[in-house]
N, C-alpha and C. Protein backbone atom coordinates (compact mmCIF):
# COMPACT_ATOMS: atom_id res chain seq x y z
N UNK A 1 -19.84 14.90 -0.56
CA UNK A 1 -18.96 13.75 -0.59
C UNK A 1 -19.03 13.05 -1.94
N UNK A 2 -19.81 13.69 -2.54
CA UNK A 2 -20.68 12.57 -4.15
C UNK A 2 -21.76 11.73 -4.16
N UNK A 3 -21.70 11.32 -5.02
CA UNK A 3 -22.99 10.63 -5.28
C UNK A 3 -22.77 8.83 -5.06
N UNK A 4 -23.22 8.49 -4.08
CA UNK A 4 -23.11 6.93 -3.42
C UNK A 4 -24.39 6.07 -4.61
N UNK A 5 -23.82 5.01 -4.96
CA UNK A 5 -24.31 3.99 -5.68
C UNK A 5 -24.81 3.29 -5.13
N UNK A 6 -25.52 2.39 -5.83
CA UNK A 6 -25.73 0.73 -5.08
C UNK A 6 -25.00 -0.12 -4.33
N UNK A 7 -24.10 -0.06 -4.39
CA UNK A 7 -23.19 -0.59 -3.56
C UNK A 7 -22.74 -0.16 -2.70
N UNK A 8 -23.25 1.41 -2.24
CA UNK A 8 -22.27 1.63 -0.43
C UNK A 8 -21.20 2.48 -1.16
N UNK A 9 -21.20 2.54 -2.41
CA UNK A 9 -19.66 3.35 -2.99
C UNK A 9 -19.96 4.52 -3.80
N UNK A 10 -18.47 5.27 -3.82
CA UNK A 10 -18.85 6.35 -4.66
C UNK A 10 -18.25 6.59 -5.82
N UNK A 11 -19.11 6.76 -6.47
CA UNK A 11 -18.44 7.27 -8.40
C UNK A 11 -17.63 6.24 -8.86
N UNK A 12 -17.99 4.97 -8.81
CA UNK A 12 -17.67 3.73 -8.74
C UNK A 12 -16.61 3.32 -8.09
N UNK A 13 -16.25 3.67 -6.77
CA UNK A 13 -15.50 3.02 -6.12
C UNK A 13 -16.62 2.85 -4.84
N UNK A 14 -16.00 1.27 -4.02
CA UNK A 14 -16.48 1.08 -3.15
C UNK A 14 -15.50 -0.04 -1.94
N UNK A 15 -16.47 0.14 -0.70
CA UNK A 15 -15.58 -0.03 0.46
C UNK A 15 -15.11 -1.52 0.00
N UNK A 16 -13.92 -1.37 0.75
CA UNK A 16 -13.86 -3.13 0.96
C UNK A 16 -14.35 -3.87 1.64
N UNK A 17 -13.68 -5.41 1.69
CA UNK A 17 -14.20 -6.22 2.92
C UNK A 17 -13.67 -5.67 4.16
N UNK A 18 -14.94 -5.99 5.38
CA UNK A 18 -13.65 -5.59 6.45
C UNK A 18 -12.91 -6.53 6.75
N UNK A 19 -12.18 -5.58 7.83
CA UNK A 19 -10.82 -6.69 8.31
C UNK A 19 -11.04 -8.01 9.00
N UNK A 20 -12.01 -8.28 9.02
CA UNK A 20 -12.32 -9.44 9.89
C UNK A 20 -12.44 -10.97 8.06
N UNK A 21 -13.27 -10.05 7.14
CA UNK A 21 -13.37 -11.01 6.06
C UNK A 21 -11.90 -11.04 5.17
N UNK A 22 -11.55 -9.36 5.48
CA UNK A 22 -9.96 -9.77 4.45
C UNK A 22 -9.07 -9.16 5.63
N UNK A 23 -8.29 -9.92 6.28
CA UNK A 23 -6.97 -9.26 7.12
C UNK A 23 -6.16 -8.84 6.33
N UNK A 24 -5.08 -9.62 5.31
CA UNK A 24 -4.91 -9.55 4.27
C UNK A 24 -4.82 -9.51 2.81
N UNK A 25 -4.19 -8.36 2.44
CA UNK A 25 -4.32 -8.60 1.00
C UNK A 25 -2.64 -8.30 0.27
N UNK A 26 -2.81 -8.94 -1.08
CA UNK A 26 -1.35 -8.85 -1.08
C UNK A 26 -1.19 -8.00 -2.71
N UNK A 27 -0.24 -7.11 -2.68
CA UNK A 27 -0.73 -6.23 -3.34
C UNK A 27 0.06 -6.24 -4.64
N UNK A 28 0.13 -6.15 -6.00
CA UNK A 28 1.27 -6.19 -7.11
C UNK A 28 1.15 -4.72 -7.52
N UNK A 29 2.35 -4.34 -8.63
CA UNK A 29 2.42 -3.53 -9.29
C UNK A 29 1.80 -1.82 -8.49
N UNK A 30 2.51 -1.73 -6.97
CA UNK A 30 2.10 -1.01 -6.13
C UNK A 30 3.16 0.32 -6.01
N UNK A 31 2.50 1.28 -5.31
CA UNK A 31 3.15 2.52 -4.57
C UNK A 31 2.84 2.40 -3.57
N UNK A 32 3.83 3.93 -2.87
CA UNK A 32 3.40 4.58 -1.99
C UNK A 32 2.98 6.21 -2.13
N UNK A 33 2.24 6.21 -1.87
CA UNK A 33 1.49 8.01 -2.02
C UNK A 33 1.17 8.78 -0.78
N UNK A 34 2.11 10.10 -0.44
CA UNK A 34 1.42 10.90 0.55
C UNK A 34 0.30 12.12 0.01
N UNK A 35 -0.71 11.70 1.08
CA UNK A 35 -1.45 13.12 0.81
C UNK A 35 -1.06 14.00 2.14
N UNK A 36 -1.23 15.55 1.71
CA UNK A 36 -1.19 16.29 2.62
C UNK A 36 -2.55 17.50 2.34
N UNK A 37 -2.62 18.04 4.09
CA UNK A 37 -3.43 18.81 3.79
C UNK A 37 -3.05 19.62 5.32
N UNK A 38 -3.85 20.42 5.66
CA UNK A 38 -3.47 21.19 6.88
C UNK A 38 -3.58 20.76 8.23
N UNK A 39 -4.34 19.54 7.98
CA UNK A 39 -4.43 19.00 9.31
C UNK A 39 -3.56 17.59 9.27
N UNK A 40 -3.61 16.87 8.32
CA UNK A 40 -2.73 15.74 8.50
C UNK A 40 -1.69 15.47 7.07
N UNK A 41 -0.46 14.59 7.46
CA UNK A 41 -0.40 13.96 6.09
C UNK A 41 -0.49 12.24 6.24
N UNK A 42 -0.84 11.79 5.50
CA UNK A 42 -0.90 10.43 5.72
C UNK A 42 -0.26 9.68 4.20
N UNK A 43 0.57 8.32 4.35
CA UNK A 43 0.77 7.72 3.37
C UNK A 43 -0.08 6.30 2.57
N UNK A 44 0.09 6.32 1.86
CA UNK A 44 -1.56 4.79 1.40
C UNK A 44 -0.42 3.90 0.31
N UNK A 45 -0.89 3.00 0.05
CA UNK A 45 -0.47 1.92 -0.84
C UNK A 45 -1.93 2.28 -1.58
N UNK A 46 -0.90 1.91 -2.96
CA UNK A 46 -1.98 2.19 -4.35
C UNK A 46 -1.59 1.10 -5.10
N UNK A 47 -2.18 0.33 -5.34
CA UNK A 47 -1.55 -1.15 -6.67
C UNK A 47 -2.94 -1.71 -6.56
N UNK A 48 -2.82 -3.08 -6.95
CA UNK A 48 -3.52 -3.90 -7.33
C UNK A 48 -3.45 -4.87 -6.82
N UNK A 49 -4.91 -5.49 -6.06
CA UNK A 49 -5.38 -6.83 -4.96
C UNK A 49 -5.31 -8.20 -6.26
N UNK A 50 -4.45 -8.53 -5.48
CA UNK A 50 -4.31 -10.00 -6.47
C UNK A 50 -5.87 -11.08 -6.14
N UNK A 51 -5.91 -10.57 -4.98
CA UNK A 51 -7.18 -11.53 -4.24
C UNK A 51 -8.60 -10.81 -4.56
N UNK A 52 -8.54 -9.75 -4.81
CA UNK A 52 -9.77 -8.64 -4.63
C UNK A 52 -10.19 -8.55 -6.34
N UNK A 53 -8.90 -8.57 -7.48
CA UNK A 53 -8.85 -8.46 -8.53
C UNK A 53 -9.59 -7.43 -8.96
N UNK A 54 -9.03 -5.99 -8.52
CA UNK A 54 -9.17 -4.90 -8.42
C UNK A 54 -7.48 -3.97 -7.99
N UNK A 55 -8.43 -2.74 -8.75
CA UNK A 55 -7.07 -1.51 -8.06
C UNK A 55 -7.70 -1.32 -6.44
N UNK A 56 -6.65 -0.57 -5.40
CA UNK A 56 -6.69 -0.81 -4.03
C UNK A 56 -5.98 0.37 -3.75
N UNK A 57 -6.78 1.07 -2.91
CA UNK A 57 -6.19 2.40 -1.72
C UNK A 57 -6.17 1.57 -0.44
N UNK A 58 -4.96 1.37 0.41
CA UNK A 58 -5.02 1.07 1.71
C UNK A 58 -5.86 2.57 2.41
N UNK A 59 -6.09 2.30 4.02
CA UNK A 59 -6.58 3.55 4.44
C UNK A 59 -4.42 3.22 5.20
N UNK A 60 -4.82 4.69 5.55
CA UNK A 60 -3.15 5.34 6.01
C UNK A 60 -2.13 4.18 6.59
N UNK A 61 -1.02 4.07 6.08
CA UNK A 61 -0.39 2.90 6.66
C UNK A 61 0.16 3.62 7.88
N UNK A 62 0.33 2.08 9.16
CA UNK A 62 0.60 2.91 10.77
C UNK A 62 1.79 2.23 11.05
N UNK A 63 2.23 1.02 10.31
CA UNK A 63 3.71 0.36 10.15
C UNK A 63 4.06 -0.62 9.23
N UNK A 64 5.41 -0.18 9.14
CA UNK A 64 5.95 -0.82 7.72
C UNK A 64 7.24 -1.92 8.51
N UNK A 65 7.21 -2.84 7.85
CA UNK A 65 7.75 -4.19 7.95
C UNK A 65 9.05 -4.17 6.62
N UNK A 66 10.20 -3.89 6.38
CA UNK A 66 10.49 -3.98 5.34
C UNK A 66 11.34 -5.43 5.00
N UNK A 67 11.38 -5.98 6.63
CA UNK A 67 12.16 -6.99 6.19
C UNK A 67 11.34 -8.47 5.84
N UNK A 68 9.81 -7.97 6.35
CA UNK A 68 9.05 -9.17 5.32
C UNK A 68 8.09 -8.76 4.33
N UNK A 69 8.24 -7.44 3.76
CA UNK A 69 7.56 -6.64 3.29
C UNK A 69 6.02 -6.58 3.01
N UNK A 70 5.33 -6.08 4.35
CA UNK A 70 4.46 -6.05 4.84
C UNK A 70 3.91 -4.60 5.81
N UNK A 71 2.75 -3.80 5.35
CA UNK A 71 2.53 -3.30 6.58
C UNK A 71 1.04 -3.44 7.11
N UNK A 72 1.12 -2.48 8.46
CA UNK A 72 -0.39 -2.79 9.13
C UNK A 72 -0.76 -1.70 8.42
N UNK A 73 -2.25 -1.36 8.14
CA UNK A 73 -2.74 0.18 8.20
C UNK A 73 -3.33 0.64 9.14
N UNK A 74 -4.42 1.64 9.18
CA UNK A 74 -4.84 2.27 10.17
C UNK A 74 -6.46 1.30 10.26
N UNK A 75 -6.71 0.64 8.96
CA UNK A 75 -7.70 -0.10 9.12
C UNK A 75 -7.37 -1.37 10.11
N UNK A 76 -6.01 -1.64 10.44
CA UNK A 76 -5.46 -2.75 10.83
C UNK A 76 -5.50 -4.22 9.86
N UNK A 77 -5.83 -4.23 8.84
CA UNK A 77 -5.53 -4.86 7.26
C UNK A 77 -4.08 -4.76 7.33
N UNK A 78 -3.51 -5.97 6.98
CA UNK A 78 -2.03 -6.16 6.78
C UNK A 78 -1.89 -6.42 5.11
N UNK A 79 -1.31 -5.30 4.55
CA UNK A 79 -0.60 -5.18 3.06
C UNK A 79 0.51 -5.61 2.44
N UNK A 80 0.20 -6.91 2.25
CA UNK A 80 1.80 -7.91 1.61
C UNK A 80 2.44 -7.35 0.16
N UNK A 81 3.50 -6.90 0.27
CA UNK A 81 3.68 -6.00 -0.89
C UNK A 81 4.61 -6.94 -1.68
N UNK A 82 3.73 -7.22 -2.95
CA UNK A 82 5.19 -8.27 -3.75
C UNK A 82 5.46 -8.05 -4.92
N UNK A 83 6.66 -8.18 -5.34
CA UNK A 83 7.19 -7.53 -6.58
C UNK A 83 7.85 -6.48 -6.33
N UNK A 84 8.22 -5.73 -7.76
CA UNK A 84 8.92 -4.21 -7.56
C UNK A 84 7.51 -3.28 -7.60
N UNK A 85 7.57 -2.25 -7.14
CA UNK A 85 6.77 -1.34 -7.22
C UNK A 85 6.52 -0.86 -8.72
N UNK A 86 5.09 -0.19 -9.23
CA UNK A 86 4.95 -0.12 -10.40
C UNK A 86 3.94 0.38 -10.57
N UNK A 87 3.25 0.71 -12.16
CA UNK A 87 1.99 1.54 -11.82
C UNK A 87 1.30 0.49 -12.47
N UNK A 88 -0.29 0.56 -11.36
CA UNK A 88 -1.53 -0.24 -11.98
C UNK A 88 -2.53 1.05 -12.50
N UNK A 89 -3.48 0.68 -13.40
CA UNK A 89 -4.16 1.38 -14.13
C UNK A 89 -5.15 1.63 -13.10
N UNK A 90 -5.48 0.54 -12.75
CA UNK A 90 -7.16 0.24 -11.73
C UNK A 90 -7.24 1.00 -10.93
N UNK A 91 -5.60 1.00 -9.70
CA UNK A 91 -5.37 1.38 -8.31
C UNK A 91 -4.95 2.82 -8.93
N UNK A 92 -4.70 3.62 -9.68
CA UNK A 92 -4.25 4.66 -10.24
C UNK A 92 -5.90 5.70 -10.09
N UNK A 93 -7.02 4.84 -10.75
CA UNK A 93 -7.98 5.20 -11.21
C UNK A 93 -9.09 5.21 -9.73
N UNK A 94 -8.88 4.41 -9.19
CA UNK A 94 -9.36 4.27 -7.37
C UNK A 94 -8.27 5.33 -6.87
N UNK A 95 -7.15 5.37 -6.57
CA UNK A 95 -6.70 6.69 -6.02
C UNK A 95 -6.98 8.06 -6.34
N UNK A 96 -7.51 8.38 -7.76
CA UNK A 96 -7.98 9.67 -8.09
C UNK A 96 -9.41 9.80 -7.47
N UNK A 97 -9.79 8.91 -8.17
CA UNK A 97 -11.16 9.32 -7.35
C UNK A 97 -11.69 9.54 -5.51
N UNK A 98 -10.76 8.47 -4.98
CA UNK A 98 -10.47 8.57 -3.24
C UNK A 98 -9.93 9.84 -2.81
N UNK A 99 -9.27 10.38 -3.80
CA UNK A 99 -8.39 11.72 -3.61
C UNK A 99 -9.81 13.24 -3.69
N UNK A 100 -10.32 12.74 -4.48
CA UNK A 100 -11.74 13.77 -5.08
C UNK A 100 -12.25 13.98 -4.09
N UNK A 101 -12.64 12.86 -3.96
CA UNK A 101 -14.11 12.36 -2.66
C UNK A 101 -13.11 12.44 -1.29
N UNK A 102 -12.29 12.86 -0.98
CA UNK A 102 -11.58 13.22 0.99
C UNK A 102 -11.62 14.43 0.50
N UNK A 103 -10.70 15.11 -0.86
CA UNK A 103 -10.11 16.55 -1.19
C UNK A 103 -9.20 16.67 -0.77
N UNK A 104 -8.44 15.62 -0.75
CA UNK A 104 -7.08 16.00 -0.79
C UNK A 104 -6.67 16.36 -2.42
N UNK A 105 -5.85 17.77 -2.32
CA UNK A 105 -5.58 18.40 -3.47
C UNK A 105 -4.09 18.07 -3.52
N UNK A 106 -2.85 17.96 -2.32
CA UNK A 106 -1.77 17.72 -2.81
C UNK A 106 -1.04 16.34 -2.47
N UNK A 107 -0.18 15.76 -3.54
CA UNK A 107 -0.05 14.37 -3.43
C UNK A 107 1.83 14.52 -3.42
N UNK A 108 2.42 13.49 -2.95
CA UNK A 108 3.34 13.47 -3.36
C UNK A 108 4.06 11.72 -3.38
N UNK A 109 4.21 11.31 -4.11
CA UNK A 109 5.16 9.97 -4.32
C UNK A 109 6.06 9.78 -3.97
N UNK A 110 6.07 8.98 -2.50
CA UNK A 110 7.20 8.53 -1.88
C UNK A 110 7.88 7.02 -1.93
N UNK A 111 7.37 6.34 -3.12
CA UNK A 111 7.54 4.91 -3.23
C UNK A 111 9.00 4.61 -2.68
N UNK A 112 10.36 5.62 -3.74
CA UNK A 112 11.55 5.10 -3.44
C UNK A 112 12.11 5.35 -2.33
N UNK A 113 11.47 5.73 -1.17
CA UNK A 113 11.50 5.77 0.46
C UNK A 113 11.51 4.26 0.71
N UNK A 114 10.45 3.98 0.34
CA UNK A 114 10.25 1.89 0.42
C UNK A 114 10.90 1.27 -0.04
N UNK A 115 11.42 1.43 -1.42
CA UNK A 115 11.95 0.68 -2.48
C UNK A 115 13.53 0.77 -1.41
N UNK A 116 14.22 2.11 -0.85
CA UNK A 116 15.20 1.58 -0.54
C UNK A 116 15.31 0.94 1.11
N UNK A 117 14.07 1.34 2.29
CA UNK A 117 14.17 0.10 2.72
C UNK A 117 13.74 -1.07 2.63
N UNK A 118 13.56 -1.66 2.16
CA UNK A 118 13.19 -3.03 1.32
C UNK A 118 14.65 -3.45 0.31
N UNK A 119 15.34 -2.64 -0.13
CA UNK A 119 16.25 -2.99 -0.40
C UNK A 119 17.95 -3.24 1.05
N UNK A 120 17.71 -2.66 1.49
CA UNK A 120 18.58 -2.40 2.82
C UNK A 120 18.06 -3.49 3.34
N UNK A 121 17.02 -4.09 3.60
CA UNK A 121 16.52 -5.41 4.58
C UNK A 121 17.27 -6.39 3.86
N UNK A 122 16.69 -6.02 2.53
CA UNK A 122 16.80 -7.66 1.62
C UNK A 122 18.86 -8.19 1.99
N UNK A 123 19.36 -6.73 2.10
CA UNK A 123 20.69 -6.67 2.03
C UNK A 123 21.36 -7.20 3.55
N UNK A 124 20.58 -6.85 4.43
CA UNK A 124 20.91 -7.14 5.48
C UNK A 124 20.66 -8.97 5.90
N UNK A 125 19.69 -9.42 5.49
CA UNK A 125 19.20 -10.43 5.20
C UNK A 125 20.73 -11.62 4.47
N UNK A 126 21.19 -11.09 3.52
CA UNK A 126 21.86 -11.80 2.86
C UNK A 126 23.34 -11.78 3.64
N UNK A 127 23.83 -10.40 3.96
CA UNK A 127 24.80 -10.87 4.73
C UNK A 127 24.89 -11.12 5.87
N UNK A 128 23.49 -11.66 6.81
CA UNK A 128 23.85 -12.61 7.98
C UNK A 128 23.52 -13.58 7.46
N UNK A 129 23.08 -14.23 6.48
CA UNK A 129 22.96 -15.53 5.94
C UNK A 129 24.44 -15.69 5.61
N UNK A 130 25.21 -15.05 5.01
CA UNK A 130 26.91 -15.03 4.25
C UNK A 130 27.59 -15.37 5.98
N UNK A 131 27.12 -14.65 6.60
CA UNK A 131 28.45 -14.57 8.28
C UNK A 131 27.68 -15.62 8.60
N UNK A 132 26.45 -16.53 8.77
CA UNK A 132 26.73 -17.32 9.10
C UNK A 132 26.49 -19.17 8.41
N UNK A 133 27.33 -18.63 7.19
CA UNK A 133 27.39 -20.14 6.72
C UNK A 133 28.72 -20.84 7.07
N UNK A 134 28.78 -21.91 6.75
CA UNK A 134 29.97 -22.56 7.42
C UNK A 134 31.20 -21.80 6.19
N UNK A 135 30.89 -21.60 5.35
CA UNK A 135 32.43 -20.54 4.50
C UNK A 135 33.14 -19.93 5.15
N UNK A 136 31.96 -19.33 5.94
CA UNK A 136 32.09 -17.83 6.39
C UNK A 136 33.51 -17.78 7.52
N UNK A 137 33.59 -19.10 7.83
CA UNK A 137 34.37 -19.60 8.73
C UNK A 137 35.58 -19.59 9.01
């Protein structure tokens, strides 16, 4: 699995808080990344904890929220996603190594899966605000 540090972590990454100390975290300059392998594929958020002030692997997200852009994961940690999606150096550098240490060998980038529902919400959002203002009338 590697070589575990002082801290509970490996090859300088280490666990987070649990969900009880951080429910949430809210994430900038983020993706989405699938790994696959023969038994599962799972998708993670990769960016950067504004609160943690660190790069950040969610564990597998289990639902996505796009119209308050938010999901649960499998840790049950809720991931507030803000901004446009983008690359962080940190969460780039924590996903390689998380990738080492499971072995997952194939990745694939599904961000603009999100990017367009999150855009479709935001859209939907605006025109029932439009149908129901008094204009609209």
């Amino acid at each position: 699995m590697g070589t575990a540090d002082d801290h509970g972590g490996y090859l300088g990454i280490w666990l987070p808080p649990g969900v009880l100390e951080e429910p949430e975290v809210v994430l900038i300059r983020w993706r989405v990344l699938e790994v696959l392998d023969r038994e599962r594929r799972e998708r993670h958020f990769v960016g950067y904890s504004v609160g943690g002030n660190s790069g950040r692997v969610s564990s597998a997200i289990v639902s996505f929220d796009p119209c308050r852009s938010y999901a649960v994961t499998k840790s049950g940690r809720v991931y507030q996603l803000v901004g446009a999606p983008g690359y962080d150096i940190d969460g780039e550098w924590v996903w390689h190594q998380w990738t080492r240490i499971k072995g997952f060998t194939e990745e694939k980038d599904v961000t603009d899966e999100y990017v367009v529902l999150l855009e479709e919400a935001s859209r939907a959002v605006e025109n029932a605000s439009e149908s129901s203002s008094p204009e609209a009338e």
